[in-house]
Protein backbone atom coordinates (compact mmCIF):
# COMPACT_ATOMS: atom_id res chain seq x y z
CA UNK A 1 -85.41 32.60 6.13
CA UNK A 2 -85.72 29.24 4.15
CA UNK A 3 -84.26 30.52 0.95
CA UNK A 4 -80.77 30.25 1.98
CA UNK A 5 -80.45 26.92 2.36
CA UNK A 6 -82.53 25.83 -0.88
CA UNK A 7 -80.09 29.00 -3.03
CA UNK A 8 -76.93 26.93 -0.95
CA UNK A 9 -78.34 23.89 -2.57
CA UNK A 10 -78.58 25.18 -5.97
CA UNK A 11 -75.04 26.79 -5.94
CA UNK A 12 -73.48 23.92 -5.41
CA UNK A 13 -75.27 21.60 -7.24
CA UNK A 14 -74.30 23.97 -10.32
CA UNK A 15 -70.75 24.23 -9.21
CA UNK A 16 -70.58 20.90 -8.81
CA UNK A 17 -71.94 20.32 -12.45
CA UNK A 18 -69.37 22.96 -13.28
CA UNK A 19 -66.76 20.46 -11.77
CA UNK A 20 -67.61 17.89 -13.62
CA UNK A 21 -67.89 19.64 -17.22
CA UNK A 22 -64.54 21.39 -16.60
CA UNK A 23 -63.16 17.45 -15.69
CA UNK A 24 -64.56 16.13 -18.68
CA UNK A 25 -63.22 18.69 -20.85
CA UNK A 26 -59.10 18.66 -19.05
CA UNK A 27 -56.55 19.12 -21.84
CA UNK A 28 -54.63 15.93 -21.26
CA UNK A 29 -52.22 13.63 -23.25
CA UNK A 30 -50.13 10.70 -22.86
CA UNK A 31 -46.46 10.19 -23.16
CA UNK A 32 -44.90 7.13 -23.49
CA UNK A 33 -41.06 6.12 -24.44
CA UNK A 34 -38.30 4.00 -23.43
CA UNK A 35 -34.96 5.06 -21.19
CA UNK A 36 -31.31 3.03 -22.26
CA UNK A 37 -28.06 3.11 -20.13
CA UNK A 38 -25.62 5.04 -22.67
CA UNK A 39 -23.18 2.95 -21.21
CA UNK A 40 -24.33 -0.49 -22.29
CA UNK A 41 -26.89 0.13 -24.57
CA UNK A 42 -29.58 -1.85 -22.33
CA UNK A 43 -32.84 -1.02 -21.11
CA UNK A 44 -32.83 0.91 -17.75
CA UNK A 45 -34.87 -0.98 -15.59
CA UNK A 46 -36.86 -0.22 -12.52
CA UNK A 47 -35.94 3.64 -12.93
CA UNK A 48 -38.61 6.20 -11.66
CA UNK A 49 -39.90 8.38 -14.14
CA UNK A 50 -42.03 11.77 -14.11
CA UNK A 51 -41.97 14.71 -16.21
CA UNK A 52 -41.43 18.10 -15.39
CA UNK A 53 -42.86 21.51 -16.96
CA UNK A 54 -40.61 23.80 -18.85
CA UNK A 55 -40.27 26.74 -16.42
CA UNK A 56 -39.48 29.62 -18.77
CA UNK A 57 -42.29 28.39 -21.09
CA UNK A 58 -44.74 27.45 -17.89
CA UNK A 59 -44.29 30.97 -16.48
CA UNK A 60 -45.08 32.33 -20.25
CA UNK A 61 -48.49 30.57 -19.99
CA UNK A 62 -47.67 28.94 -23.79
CA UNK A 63 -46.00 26.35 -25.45
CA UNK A 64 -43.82 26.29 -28.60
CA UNK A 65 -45.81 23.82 -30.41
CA UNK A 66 -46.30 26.00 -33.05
CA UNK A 67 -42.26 26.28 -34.03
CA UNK A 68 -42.71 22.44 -33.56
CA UNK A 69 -45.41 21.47 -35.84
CA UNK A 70 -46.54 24.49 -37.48
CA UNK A 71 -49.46 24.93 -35.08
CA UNK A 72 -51.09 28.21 -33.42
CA UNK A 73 -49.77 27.61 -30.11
CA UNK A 74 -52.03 26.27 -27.47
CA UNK A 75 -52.48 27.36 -24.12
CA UNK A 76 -49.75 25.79 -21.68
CA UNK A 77 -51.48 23.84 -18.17
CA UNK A 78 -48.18 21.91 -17.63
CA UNK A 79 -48.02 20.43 -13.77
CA UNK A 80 -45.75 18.12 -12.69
CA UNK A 81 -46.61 14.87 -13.36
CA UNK A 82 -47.16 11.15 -11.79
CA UNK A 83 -44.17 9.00 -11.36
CA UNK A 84 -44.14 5.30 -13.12
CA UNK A 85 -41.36 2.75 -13.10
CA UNK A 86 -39.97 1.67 -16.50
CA UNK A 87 -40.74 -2.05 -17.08
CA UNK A 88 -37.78 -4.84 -18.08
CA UNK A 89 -37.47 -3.75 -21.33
CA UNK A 90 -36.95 0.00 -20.17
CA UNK A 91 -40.12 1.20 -20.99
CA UNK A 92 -42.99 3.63 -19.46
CA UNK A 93 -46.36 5.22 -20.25
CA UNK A 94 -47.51 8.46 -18.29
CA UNK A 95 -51.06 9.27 -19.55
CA UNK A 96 -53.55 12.09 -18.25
CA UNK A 97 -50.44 14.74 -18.64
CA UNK A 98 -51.73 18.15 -18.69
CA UNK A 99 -51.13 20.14 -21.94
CA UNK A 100 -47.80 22.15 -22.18
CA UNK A 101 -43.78 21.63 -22.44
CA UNK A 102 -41.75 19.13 -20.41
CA UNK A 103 -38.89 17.70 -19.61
CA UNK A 104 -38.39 14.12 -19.24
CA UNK A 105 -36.92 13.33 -15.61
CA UNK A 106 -35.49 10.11 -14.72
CA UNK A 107 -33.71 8.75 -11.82
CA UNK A 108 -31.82 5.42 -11.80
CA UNK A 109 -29.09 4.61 -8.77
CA UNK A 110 -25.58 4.75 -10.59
CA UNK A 111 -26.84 7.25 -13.43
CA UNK A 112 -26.80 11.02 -13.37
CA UNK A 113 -29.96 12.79 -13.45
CA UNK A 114 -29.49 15.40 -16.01
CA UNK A 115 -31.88 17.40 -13.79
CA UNK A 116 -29.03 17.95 -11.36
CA UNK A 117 -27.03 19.71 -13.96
CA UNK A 118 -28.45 22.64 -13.84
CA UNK A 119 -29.30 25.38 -11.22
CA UNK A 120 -32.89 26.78 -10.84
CA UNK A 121 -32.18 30.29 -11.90
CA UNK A 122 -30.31 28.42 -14.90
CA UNK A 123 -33.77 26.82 -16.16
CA UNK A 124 -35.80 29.44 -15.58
CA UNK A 125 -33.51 32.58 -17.42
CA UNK A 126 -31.52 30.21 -19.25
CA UNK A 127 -28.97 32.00 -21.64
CA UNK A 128 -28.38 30.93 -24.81
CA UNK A 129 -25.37 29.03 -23.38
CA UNK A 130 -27.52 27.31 -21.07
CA UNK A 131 -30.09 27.03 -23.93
CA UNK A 132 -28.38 24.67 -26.07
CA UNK A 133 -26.93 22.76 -23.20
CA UNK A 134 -30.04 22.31 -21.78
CA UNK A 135 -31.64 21.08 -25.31
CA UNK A 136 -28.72 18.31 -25.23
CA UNK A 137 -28.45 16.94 -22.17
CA UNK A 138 -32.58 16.63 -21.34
CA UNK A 139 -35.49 15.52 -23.39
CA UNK A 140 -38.21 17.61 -24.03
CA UNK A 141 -41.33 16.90 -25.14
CA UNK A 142 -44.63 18.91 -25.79
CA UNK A 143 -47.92 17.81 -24.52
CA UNK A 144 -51.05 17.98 -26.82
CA UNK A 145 -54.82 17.08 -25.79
CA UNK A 146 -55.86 13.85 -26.54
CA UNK A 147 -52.49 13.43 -28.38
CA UNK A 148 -49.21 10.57 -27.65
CA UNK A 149 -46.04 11.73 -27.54
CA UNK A 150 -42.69 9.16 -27.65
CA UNK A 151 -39.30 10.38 -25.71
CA UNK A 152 -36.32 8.48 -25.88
CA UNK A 153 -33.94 8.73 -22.89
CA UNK A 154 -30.05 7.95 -22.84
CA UNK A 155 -28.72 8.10 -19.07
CA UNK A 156 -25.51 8.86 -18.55
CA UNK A 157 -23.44 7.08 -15.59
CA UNK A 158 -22.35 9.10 -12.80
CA UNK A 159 -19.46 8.92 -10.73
CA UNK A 160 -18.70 7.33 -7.62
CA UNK A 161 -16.55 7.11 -4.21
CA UNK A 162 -16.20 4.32 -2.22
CA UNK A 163 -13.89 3.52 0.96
CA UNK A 164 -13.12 1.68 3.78
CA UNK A 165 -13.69 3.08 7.42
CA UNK A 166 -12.22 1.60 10.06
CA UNK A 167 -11.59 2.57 13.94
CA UNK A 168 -7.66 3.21 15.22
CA UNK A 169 -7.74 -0.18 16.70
CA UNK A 170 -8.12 -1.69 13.46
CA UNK A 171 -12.13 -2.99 13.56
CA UNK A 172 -14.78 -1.79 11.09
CA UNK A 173 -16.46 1.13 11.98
CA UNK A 174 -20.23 -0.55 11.07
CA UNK A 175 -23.12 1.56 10.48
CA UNK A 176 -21.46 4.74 9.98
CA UNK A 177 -23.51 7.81 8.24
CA UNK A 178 -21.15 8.05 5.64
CA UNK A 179 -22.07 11.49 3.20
CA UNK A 180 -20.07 13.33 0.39
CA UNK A 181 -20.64 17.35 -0.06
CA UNK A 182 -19.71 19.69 -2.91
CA UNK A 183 -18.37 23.35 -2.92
CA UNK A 184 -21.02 26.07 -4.05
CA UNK A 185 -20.03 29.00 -6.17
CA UNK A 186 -18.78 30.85 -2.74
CA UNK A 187 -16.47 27.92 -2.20
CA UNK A 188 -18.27 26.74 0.82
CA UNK A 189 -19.07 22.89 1.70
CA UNK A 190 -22.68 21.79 1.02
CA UNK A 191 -24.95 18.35 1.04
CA UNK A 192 -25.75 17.69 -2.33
CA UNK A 193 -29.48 17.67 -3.62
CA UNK A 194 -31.70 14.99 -3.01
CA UNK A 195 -33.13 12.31 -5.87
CA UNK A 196 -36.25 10.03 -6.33
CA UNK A 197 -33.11 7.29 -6.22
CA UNK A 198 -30.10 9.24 -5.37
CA UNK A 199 -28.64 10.08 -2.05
CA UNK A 200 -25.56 11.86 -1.18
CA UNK A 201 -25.50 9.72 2.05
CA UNK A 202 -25.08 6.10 3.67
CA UNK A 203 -24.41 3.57 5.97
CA UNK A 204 -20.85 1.70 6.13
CA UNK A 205 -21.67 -2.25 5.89
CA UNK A 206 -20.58 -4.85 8.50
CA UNK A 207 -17.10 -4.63 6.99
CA UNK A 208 -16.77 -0.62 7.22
CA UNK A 209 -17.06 -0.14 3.29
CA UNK A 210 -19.41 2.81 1.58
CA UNK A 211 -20.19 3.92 -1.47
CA UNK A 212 -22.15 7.17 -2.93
CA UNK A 213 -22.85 6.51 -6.52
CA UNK A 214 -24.41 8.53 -8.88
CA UNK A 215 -22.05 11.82 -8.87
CA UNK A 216 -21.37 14.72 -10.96
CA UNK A 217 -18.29 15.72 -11.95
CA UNK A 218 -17.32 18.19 -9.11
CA UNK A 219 -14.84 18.44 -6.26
CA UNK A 220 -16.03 16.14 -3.19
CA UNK A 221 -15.25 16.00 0.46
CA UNK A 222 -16.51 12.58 2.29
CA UNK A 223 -17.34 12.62 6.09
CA UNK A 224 -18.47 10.15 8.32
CA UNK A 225 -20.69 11.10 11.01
CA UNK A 226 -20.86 8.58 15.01
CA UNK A 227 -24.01 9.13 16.30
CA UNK A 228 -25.89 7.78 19.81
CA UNK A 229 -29.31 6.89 18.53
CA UNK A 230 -31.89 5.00 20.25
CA UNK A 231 -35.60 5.00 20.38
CA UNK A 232 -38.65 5.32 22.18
CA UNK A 233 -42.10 3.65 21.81
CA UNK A 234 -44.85 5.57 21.64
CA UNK A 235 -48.31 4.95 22.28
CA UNK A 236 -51.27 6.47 20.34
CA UNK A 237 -55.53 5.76 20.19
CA UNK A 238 -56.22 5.15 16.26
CA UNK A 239 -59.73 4.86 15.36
CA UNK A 240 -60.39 2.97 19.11
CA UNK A 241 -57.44 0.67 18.83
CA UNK A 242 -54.20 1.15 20.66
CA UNK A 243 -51.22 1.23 18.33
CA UNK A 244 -47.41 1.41 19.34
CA UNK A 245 -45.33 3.44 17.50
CA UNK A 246 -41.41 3.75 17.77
CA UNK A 247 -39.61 7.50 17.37
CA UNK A 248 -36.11 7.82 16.61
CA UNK A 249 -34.26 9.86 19.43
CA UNK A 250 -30.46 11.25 19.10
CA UNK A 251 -28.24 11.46 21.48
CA UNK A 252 -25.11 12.82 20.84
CA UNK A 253 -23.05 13.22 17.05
CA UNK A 254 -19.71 14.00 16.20
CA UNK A 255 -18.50 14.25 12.48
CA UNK A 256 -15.03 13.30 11.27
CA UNK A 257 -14.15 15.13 7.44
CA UNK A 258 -12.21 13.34 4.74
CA UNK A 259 -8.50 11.72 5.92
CA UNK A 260 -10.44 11.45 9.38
CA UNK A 261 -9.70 14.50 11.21
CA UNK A 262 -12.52 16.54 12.80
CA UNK A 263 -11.47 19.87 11.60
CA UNK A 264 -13.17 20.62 8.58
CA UNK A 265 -10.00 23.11 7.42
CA UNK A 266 -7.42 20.05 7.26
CA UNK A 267 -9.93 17.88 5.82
CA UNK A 268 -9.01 16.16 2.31
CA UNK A 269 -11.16 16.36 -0.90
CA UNK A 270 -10.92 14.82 -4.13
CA UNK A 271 -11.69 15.68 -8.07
CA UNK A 272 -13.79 13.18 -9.79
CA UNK A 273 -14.15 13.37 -13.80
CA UNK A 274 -17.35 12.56 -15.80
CA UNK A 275 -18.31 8.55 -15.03
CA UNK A 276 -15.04 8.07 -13.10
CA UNK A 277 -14.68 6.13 -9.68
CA UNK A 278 -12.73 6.48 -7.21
CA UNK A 279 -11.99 3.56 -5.01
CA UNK A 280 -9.68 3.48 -1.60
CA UNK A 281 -11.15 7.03 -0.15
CA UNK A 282 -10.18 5.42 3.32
CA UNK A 283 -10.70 6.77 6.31
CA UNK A 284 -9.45 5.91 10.16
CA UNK A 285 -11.59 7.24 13.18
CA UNK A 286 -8.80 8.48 15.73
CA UNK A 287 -11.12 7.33 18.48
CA UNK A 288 -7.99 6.72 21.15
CA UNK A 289 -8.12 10.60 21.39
CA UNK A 290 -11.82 11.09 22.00
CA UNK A 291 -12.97 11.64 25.56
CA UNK A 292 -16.04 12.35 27.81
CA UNK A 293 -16.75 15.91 28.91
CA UNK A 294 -19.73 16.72 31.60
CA UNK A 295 -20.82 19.15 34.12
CA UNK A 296 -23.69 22.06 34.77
CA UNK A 297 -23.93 25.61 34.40
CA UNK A 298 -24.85 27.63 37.08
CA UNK A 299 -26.62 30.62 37.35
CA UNK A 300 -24.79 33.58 38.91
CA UNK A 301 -26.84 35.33 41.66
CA UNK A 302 -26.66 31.93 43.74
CA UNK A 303 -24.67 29.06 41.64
CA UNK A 304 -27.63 26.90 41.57
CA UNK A 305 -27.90 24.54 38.90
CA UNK A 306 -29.82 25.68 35.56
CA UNK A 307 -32.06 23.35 34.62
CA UNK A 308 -32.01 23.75 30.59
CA UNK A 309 -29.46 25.02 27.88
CA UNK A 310 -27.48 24.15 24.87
CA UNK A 311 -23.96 23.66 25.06
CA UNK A 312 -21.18 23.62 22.44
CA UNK A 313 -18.04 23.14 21.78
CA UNK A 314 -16.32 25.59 19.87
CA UNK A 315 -12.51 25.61 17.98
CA UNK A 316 -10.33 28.59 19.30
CA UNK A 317 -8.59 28.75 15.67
CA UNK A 318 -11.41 28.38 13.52
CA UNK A 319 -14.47 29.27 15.91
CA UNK A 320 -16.00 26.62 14.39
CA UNK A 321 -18.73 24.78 16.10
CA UNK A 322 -16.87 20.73 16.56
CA UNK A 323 -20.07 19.68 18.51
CA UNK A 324 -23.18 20.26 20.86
CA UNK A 325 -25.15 19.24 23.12
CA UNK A 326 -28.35 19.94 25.49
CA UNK A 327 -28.64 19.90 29.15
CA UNK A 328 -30.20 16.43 30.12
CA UNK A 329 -33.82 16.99 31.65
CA UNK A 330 -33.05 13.45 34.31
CA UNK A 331 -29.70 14.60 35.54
CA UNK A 332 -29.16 18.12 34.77
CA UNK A 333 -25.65 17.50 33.75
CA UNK A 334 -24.75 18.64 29.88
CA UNK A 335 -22.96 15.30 28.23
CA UNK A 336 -19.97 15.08 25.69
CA UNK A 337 -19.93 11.49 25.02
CA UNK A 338 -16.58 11.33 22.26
CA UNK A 339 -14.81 15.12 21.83
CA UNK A 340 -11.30 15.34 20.53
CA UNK A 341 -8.28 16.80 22.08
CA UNK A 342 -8.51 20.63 21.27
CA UNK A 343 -8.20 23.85 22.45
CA UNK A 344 -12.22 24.85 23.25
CA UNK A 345 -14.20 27.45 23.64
CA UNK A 346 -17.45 26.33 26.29
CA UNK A 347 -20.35 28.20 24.55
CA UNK A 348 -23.70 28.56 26.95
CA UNK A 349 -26.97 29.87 25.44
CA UNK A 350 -30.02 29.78 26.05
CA UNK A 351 -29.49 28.90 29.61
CA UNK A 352 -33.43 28.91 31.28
CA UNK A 353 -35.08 27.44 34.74
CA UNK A 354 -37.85 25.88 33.40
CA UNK A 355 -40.67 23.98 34.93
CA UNK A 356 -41.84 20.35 33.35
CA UNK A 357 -45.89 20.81 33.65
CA UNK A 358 -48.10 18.16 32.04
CA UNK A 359 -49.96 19.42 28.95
CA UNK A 360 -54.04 18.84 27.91
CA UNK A 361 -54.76 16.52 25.71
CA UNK A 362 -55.20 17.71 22.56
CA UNK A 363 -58.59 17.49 20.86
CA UNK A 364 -58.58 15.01 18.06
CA UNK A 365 -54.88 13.78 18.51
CA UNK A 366 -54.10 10.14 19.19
CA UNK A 367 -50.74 10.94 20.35
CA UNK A 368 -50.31 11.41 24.20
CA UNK A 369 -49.80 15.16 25.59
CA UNK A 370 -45.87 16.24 26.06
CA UNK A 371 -45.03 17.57 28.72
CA UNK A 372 -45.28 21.57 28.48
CA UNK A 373 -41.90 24.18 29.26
CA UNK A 374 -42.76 26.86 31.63
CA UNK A 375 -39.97 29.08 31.62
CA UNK A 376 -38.97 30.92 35.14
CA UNK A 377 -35.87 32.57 34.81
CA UNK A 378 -33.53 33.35 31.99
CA UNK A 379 -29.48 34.00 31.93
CA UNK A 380 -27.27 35.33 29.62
CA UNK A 381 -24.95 33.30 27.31
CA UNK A 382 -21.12 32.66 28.43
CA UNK A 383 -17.36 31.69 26.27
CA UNK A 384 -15.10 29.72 28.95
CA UNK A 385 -12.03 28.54 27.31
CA UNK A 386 -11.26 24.68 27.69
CA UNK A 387 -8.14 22.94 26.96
CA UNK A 388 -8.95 18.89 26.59
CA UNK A 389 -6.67 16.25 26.67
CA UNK A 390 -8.66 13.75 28.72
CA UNK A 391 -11.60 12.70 30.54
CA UNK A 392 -12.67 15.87 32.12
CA UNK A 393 -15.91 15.67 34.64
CA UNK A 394 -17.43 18.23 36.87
CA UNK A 395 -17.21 21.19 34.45
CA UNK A 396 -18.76 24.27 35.19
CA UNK A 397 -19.82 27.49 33.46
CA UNK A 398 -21.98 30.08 35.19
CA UNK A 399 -24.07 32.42 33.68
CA UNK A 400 -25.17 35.82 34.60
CA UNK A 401 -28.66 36.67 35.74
CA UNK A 402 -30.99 38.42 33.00
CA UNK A 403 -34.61 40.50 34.15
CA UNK A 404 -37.26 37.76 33.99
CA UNK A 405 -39.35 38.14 30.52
């Protein structure tokens, strides 16, 4: 009965001796190297850099070293690796790189990472197309043990939008989400991919003006997004001591699609070439036409007031979704703070009576219980048309009764 421990005690000991050969013994390298602005010929400064293994040649489980310098090739380990800053002369270091192929990834705001260029099923069953363009627009480098490689990096610089947004009655409209979007190959609009230092979205400044930097050549459609946000403090225990925390809560959103209209299918988009910008993409919020819309749904067997369900708005011509919105727990009234005039649809789902019960603490969790939903009845989902030109109040849309679940 007292050999299992001491054996326990013995296995690890030797795996942990195992550990520490097998850490000793890591094929790693260093590569080091200096990225330049193509368009000035200076150092880029302050860009993040990491490198990035060769798909194709990671999934092979070997590098080309040997076409490269005549060598048996050597097994490939490649992971992604660290990310360092180049210095003021432009320069970086990355050392304990795993052995295998990379590419050399950088991201500076205003410059196009070459990264973007390329789709994942184009880097990992490249054709010989994408083969030489991919050899041309990034650097490559292979990774030896105890070995230095140098990369050079030219970046290219993107193109940009930038605009003015202002509300109908002529003041800035401050603190706008502001975002651009690109077609896909099945012509539909979608948010761009995200960067270590690019972002296809922003905030307007105090005078209403954007910018998104950094962009492809591609077609683009800018919208601008209003947005109720407010917040709510949150306290949790951490180690003994009481610490406040604040949580971003949304209220209500309604996007607006380049020229400023609300309908995505009259919305304006421009072509930007390679480094080109495009200033003046204004846009004007037609805010004298947006009004408040509230009310309930009621469940059918005896028009009482359901307590939870989401709530949209929906285009007759396009059955497109223009906005939605939950039924508030406080006043069990669904709110449209700013709609536009439009012929609707009044979408219910998910309509529920639910039941607000407090929850257990959680063991180990410095956050304070939420409350728990206790479902008691469920309805069905209902289409109401609604035609608004105003203020409308006192809505209502009843749903029928489903069989408890």
């Amino acid at each position: 009965m007292r050999l299992w421990p001491l054996l326990l005690l013995i296995t690890t000991a030797a795996s942990a001796q195992t550990a520490t050969a097998n850490a000793r013994t890591e094929p790693t390298g260093t590569v080091t190297g200096h990225v330049y602005c193509s368009d000035t010929n200076e150092p880029a400064r302050f860009a993040k850099v990491f490198l990035e293994p060769v798909p194709q040649e990671a999934k092979l489980g070997s590098t080309d070293a040997a076409s490269i310098n005549g060598a048996p090739a050597k097994t490939n380990t490649a992971q992604r690796s660290d990310t360092v800053t180049t210095t003021l002369d432009g320069s970086f270091t990355l050392t304990k790189v795993h052995a295998g192929a990379y590419y050399v990834i950088v991201d500076e705001p205003g410059y196009i990472n070459p990264r973007n260029l390329f789709t994942e099923e184009q880097l990992t069953k490249p054709t010989p197309e994408i083969r030489d363009q991919l050899a041309r627009k990034l650097t490559r480098v292979v990774v030896e043990q105890n070995q230095t490689e140098v990369a050079q990096v030219q970046l290219e610089r993107g193109a940009a939008i930038s605009g003015l947004i202002l509300y109908d009655d002529g003041s800035p409209a401050a603190g706008v989400r502001v975002k651009v979007q690109h077609k896909n190959h099945d012509g539909q609009w979608i948010d761009l991919p995200r960067g270590a230092s690019f972002t296809p979205d922003t905030e307007t400044d105090d005078r209403g003006y954007y910018r998104v930097a950094s962009l492809l050549p591609d077609e683009y459609m800018v919208e601008a997004t209003l947005q109720l946000v407010g917040a709510k403090n949150v306290t949790a225990n951490m180690g003994g001591n009481q610490m406040q925390f604040v949580m971003q809560t949304f209220g209500f959103a309604l996007t607006f699609f380049g020229g400023g209209t609300p309908r995505i299918d009259q919305a304006a988009s421009l072509k930007l070439g390679a480094g080109q910008s495009r200033t003046g993409q204004d846009m004007t919020l037609p805010i004298a036409k947006l009004h408040k819309l509230t009310g309930r749904v009621l469940a059918g067997a005896d028009s009482h007031p359901v307590n939870a369900a989401t709530v949209a708005l929906v285009d007759r011509d396009t059955n497109k979704e223009v906005a939605t919105t939950d039924i508030e727990r406080e006043d069990g009234l669904f709110h449209f703070e700013f709609v536009p005039d439009g012929d609707y649809i009044l979408r219910v789902s998910n309509a529920r009576d639910v039941i607000w019960e407090a929850s257990a603490p959680q063991n180990g969790s410095p956050f304070p219980p939420q409350d728990k939903e206790r479902i008691t009845a469920k309805y069905g989902g209902v289409d109401q048309p609604l035609l608004l030109t105003g203020d409308l109040y006192g809505v209502n849309a009843t749903v029928p009764v489903q069989p408890q679940q």
